[in-house]
N, C-alpha and C. Protein backbone atom coordinates (compact mmCIF):
# COMPACT_ATOMS: atom_id res chain seq x y z
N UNK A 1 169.20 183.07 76.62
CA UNK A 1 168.60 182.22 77.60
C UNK A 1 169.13 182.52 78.99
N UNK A 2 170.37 182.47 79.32
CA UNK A 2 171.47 182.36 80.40
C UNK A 2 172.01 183.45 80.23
N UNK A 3 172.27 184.70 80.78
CA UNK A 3 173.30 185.76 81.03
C UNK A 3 174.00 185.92 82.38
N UNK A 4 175.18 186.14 82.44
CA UNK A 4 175.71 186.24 83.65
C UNK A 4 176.40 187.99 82.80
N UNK A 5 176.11 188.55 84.50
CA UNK A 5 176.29 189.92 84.09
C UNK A 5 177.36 190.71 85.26
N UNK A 6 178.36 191.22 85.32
CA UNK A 6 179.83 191.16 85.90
C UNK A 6 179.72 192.93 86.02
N UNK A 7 179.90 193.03 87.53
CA UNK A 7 179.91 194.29 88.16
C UNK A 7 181.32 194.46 88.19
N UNK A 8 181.26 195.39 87.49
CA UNK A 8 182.88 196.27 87.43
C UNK A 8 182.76 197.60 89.11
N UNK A 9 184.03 197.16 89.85
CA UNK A 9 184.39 197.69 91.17
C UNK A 9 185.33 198.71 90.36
N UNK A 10 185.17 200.32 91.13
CA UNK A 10 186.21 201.03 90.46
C UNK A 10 186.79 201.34 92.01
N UNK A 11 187.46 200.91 92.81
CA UNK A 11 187.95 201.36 93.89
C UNK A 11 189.35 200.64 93.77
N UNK A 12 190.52 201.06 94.84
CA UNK A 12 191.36 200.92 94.70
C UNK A 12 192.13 199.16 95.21
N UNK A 13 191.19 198.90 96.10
CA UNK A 13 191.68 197.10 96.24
C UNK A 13 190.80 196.04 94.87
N UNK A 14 191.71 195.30 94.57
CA UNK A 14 190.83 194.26 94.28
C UNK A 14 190.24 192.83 94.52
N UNK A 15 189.35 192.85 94.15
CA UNK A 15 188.59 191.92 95.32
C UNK A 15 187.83 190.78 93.80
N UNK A 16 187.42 189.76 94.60
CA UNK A 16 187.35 189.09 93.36
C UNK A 16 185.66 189.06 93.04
N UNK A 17 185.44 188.98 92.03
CA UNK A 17 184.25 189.80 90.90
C UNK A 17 183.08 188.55 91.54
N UNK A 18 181.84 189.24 92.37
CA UNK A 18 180.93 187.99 91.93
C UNK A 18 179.80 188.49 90.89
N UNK A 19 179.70 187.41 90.41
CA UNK A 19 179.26 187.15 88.96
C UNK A 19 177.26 186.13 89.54
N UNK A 20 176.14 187.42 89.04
CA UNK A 20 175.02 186.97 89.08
C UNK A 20 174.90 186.38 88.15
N UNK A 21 173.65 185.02 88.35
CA UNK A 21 173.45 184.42 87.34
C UNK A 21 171.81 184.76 87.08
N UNK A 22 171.27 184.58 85.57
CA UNK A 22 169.77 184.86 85.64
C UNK A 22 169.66 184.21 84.51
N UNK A 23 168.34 183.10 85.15
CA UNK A 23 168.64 181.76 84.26
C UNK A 23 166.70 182.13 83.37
N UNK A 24 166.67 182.42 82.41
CA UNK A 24 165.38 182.53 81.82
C UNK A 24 164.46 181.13 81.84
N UNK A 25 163.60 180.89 82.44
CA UNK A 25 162.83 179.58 82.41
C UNK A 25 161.81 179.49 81.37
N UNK A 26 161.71 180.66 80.58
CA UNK A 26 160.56 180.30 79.14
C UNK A 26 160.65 179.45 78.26
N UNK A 27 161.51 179.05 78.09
CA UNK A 27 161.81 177.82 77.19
C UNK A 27 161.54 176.28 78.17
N UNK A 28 162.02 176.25 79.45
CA UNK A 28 161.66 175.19 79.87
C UNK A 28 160.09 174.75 80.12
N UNK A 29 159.74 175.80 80.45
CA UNK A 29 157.76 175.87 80.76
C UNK A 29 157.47 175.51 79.36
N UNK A 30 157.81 176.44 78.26
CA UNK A 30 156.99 175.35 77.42
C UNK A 30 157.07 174.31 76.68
N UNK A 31 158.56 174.03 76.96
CA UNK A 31 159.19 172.71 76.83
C UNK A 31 158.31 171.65 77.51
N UNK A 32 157.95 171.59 79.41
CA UNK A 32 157.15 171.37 79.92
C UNK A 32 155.43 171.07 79.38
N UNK A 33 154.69 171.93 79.52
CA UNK A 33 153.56 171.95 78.55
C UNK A 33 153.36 171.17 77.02
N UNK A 34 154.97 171.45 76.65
CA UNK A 34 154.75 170.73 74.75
C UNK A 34 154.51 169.37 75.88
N UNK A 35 155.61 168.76 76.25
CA UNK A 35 155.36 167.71 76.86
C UNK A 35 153.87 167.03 77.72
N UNK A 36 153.59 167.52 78.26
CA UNK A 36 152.81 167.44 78.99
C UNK A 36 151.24 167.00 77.87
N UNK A 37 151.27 167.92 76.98
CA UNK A 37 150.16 168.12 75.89
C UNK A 37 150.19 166.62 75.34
N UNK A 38 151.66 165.96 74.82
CA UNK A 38 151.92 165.13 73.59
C UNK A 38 151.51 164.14 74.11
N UNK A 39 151.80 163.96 76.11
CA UNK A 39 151.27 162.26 76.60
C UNK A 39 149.97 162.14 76.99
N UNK A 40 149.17 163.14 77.23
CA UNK A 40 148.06 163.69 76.99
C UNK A 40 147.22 163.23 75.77
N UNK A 41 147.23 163.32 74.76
CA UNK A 41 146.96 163.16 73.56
C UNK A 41 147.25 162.10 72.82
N UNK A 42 148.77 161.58 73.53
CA UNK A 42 148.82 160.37 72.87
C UNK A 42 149.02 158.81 73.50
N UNK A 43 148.51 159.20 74.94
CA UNK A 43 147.83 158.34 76.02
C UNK A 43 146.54 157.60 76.17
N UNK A 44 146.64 156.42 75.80
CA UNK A 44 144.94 155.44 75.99
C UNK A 44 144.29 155.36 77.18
N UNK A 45 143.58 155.76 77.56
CA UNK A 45 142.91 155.96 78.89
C UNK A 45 142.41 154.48 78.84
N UNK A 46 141.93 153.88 80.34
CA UNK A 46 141.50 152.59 80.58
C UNK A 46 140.31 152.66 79.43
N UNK A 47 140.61 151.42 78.64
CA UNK A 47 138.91 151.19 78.08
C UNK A 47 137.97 150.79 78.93
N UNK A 48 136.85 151.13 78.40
CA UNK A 48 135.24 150.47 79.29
C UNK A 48 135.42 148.95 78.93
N UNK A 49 135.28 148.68 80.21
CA UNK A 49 135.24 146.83 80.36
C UNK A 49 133.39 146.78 80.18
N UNK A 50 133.18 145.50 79.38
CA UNK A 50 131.75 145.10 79.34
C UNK A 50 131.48 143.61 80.04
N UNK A 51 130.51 144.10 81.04
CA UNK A 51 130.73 142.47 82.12
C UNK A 51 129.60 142.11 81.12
N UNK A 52 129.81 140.66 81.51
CA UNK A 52 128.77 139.65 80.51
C UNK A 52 127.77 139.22 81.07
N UNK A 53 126.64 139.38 80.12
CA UNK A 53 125.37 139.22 81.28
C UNK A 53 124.60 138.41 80.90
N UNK A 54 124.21 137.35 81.02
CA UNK A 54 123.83 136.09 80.78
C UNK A 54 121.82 136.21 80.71
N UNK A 55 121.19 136.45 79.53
CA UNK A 55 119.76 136.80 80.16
C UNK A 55 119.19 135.28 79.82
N UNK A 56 117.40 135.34 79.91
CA UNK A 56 117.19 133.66 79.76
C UNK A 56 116.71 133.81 78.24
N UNK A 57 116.32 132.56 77.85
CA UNK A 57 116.14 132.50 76.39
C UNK A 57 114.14 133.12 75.91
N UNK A 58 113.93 133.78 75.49
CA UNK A 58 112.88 134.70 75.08
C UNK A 58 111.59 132.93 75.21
N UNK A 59 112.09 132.14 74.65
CA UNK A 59 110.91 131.04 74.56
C UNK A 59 109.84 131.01 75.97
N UNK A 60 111.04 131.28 76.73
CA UNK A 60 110.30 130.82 78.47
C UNK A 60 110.95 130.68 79.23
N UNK A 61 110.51 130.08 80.27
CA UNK A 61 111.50 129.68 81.62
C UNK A 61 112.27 128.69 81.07
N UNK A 62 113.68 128.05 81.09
CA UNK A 62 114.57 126.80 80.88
C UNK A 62 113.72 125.80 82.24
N UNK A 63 113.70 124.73 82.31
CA UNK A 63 113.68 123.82 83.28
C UNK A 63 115.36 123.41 83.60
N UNK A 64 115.66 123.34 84.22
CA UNK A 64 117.13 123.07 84.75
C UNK A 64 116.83 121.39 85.73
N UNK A 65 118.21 120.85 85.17
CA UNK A 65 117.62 119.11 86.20
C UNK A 65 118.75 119.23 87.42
N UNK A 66 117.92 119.47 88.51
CA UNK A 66 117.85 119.51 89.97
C UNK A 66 117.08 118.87 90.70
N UNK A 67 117.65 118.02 91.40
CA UNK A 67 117.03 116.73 92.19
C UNK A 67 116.59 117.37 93.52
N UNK A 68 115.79 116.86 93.93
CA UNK A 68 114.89 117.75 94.81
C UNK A 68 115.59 116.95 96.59
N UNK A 69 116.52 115.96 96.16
CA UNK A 69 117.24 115.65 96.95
C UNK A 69 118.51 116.96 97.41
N UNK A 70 118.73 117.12 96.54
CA UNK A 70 120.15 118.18 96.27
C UNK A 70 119.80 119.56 96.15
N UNK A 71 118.71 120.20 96.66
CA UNK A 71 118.04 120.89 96.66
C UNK A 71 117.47 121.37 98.07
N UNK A 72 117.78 122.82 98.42
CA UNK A 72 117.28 123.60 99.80
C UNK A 72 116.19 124.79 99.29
N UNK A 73 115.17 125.07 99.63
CA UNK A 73 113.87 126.02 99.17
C UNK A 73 114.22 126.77 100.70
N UNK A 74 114.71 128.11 100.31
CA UNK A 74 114.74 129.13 101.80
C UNK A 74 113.31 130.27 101.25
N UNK A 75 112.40 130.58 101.79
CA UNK A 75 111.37 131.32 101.82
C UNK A 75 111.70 132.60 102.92
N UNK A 76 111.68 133.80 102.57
CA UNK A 76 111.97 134.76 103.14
C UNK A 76 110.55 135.46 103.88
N UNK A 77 110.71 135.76 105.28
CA UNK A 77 108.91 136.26 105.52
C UNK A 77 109.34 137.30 105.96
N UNK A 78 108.47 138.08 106.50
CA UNK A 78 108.38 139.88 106.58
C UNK A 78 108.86 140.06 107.69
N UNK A 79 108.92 139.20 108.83
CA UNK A 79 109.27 139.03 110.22
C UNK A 79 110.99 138.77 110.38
N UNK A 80 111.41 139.09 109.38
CA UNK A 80 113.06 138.62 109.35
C UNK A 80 113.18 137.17 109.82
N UNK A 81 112.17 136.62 109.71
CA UNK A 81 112.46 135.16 109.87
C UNK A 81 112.63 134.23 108.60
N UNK A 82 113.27 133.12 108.04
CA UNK A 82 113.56 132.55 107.35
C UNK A 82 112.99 130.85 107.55
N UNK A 83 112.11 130.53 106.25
CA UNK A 83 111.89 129.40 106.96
C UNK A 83 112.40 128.16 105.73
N UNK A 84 112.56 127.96 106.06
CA UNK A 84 113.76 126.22 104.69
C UNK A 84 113.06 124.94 104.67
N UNK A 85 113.23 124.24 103.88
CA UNK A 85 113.02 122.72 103.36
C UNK A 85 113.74 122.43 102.68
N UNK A 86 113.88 121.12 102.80
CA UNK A 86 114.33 120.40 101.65
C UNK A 86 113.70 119.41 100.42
N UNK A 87 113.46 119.49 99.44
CA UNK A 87 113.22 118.98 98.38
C UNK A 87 111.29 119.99 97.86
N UNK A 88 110.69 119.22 97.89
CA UNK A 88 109.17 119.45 97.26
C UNK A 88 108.40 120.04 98.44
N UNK A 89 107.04 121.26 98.03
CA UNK A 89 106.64 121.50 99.22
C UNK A 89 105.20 121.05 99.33
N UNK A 90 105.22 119.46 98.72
CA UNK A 90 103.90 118.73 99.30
C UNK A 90 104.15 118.46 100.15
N UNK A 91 104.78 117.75 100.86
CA UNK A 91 105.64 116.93 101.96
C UNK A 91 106.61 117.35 102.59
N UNK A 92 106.90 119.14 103.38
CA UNK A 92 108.63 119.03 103.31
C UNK A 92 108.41 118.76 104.81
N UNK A 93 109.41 119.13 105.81
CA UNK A 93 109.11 119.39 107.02
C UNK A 93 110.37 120.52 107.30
N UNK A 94 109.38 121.51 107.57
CA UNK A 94 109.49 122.83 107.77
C UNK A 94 110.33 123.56 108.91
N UNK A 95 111.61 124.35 108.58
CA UNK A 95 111.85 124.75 109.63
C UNK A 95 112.21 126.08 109.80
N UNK A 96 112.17 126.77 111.06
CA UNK A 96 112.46 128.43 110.29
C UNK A 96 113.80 128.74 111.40
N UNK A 97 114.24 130.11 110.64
CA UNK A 97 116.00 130.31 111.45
C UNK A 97 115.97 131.90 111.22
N UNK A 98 116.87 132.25 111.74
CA UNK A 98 117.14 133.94 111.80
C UNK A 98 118.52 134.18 110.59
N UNK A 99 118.79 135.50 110.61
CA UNK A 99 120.21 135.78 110.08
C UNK A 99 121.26 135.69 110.83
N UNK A 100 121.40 135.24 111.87
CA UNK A 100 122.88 135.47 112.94
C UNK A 100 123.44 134.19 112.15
N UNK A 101 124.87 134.31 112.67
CA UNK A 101 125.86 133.29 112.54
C UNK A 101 125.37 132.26 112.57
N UNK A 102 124.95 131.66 113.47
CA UNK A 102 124.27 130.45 113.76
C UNK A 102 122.42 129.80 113.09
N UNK A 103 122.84 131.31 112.46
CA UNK A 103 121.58 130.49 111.90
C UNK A 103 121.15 130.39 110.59
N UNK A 104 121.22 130.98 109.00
CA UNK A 104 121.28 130.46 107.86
C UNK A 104 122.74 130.53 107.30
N UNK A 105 123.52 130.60 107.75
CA UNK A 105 125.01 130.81 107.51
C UNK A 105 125.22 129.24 107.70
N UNK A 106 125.11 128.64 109.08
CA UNK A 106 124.99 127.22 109.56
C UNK A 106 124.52 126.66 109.00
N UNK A 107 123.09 126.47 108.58
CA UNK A 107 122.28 125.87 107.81
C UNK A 107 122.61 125.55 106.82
N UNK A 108 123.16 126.38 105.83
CA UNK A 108 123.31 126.33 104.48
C UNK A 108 125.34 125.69 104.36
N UNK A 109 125.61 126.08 105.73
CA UNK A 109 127.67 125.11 105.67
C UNK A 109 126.74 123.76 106.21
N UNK A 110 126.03 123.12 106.46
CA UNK A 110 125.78 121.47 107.15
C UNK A 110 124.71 121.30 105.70
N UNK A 111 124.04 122.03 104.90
CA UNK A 111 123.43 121.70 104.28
C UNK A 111 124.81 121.22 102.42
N UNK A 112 125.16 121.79 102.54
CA UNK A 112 126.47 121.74 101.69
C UNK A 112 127.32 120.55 101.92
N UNK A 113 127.88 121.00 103.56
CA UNK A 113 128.32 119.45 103.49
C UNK A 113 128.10 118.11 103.52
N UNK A 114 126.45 118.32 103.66
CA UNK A 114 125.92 116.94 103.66
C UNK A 114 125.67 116.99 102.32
N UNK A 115 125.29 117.58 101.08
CA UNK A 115 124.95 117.22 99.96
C UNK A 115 125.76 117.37 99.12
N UNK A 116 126.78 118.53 98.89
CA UNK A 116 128.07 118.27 98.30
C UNK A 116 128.18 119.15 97.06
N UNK A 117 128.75 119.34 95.55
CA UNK A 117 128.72 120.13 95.07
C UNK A 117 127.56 120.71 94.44
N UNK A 118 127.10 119.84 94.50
CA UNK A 118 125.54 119.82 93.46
C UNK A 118 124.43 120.27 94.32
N UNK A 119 125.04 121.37 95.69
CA UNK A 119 123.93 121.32 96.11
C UNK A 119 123.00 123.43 95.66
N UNK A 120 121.95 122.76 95.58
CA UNK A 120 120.85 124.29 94.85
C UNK A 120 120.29 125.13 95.86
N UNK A 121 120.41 125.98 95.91
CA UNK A 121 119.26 126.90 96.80
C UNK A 121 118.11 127.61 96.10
N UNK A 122 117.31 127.41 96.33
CA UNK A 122 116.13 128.39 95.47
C UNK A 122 115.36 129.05 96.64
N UNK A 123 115.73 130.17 96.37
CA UNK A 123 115.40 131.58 97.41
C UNK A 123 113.74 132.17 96.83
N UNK A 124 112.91 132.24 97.74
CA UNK A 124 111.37 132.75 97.55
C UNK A 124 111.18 133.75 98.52
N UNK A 125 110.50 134.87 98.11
CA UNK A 125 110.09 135.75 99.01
C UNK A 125 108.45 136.12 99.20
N UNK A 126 108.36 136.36 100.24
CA UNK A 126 106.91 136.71 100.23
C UNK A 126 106.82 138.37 100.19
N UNK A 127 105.71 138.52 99.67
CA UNK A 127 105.56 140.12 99.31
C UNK A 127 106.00 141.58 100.32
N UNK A 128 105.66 140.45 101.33
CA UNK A 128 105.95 141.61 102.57
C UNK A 128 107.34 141.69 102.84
N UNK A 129 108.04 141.03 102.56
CA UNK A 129 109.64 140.38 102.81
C UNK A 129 110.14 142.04 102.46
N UNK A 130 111.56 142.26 103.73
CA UNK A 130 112.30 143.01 103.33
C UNK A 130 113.70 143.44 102.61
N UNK A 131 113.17 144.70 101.84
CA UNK A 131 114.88 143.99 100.63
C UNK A 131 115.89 143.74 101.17
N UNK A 132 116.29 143.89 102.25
CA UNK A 132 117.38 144.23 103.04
C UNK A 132 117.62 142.68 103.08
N UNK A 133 116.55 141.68 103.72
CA UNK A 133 116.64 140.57 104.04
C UNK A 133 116.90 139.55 102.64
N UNK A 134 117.02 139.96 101.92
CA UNK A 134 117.23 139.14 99.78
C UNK A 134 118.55 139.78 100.28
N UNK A 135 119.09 140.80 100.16
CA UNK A 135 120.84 141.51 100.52
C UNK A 135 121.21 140.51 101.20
N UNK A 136 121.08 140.41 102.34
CA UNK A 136 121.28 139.56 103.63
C UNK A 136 121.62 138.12 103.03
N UNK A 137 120.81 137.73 102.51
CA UNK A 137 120.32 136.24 102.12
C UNK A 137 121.42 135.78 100.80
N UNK A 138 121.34 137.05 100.44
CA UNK A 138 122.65 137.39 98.88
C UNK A 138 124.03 137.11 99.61
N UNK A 139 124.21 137.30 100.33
CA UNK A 139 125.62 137.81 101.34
C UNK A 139 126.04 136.88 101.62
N UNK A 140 124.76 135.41 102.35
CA UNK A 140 125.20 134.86 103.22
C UNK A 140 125.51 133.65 102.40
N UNK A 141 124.98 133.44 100.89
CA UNK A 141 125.57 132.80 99.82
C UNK A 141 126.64 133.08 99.60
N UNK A 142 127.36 133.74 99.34
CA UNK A 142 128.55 134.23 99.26
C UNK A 142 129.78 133.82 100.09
N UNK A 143 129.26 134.23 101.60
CA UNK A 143 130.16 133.62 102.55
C UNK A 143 130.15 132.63 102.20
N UNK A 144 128.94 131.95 102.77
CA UNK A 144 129.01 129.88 102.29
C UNK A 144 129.34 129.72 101.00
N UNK A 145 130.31 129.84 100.08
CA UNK A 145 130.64 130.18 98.70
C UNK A 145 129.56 129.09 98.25
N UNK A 146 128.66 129.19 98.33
CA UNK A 146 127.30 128.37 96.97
C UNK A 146 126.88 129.48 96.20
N UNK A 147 127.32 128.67 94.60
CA UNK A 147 127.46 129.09 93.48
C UNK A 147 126.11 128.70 92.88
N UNK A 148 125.43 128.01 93.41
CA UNK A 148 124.28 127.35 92.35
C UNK A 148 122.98 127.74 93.79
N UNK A 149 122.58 128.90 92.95
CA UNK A 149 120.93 129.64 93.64
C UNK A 149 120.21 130.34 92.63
N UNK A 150 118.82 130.22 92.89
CA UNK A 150 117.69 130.74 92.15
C UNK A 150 116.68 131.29 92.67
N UNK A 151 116.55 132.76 92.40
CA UNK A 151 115.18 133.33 92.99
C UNK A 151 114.21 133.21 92.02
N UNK A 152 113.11 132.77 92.75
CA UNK A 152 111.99 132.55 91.84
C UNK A 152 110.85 132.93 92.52
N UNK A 153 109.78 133.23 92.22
CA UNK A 153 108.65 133.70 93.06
C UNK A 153 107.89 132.55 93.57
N UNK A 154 107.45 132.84 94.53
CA UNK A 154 106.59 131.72 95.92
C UNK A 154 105.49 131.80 95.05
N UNK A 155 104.77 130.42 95.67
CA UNK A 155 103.77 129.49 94.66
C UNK A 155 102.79 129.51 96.25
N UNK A 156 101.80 129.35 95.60
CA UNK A 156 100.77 129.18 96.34
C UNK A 156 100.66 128.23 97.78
N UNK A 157 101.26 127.02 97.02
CA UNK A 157 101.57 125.78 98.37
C UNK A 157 103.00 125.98 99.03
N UNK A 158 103.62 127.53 98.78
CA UNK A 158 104.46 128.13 99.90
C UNK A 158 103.53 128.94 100.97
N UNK A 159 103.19 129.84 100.13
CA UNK A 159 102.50 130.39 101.25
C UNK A 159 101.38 129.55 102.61
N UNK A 160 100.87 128.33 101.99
CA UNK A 160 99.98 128.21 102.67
C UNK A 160 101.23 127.18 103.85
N UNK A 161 102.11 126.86 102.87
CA UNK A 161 102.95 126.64 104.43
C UNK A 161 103.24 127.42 105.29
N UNK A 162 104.10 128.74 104.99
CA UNK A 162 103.77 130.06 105.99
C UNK A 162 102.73 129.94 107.09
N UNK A 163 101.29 130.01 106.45
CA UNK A 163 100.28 130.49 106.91
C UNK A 163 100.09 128.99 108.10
N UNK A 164 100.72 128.35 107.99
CA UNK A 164 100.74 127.30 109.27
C UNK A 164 101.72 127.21 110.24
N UNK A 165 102.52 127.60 109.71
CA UNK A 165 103.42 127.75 110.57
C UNK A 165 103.43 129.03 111.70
């Protein structure tokens, strides 16, 4: 493995002997490698995590009990404008807002704190609506941490509110 190999001086002083060393590294490399192979092989890599995904029940839509008090309807239109009610849309009175700070971010922190935990959003889009603006709309739930929202598709007596407004 290790030899040290000693130069003999034939001259007449003596002087003291240096002594090379030559250290063979083949045994350590694959000392190295065995190693390397065994944690390799006998190492669990992260398992695949499976997120849980909640689908609806095959019968139909669930009806869920949500009081139309405790309840905000945001309708998304093609114009990046946003227009909201509260409760039913025989009767609501209608109002529309942008994405800035001040405007469904606000809406939805005074709409919260006036109604409290129980309060719902049910998000509608109209066809022309841009995805960007559902992202947007996704986001701004988030910030306002409301946990309880539902997209559902716009009904006829949405649109024709649109179409008056």
């Amino acid at each position: 493995m290790a030899e040290i190999s000693a130069s003999e001086n034939n001259g007449s002083k003596k002087r003291s002997h240096k002594l090379s060393t030559k250290i063979d590294m083949t045994p350590m490399v694959d000392l190295g490698f065995l190693l390397i192979t065994f944690f390799m092989l006998t190492t669990t890599l992260a398992k695949p995590v499976v997120m849980q995904l909640n689908m609806p029940e095959k019968d139909g839509p669930k009806k869920s009990d949500v009081r139309c008090s405790e309840s905000l309807t945001v309708v998304l239109d093609d114009q990046n404008k946003i227009f909201y009610y509260q409760g039913l849309a025989c009767d609501p009175k209608v109002r529309s807002t942008d994405f800035s700070d001040r405007g469904i971010r606000q809406v939805l922190f005074d709409y919260k704190r006036k109604i409290g935990d129980n309060f719902t959003v049910v998000i509608k889009s109209t066809n022309k609506a841009k995805y960007r603006n559902m992202i947007d709309l996704l986001d701004e739930m988030k910030i306002t941490n409301n946990r309880r929202y539902a997209i559902v598709n716009i009904t006829s007596e949405d649109e024709k509110l649109l179409s008056i407004k």
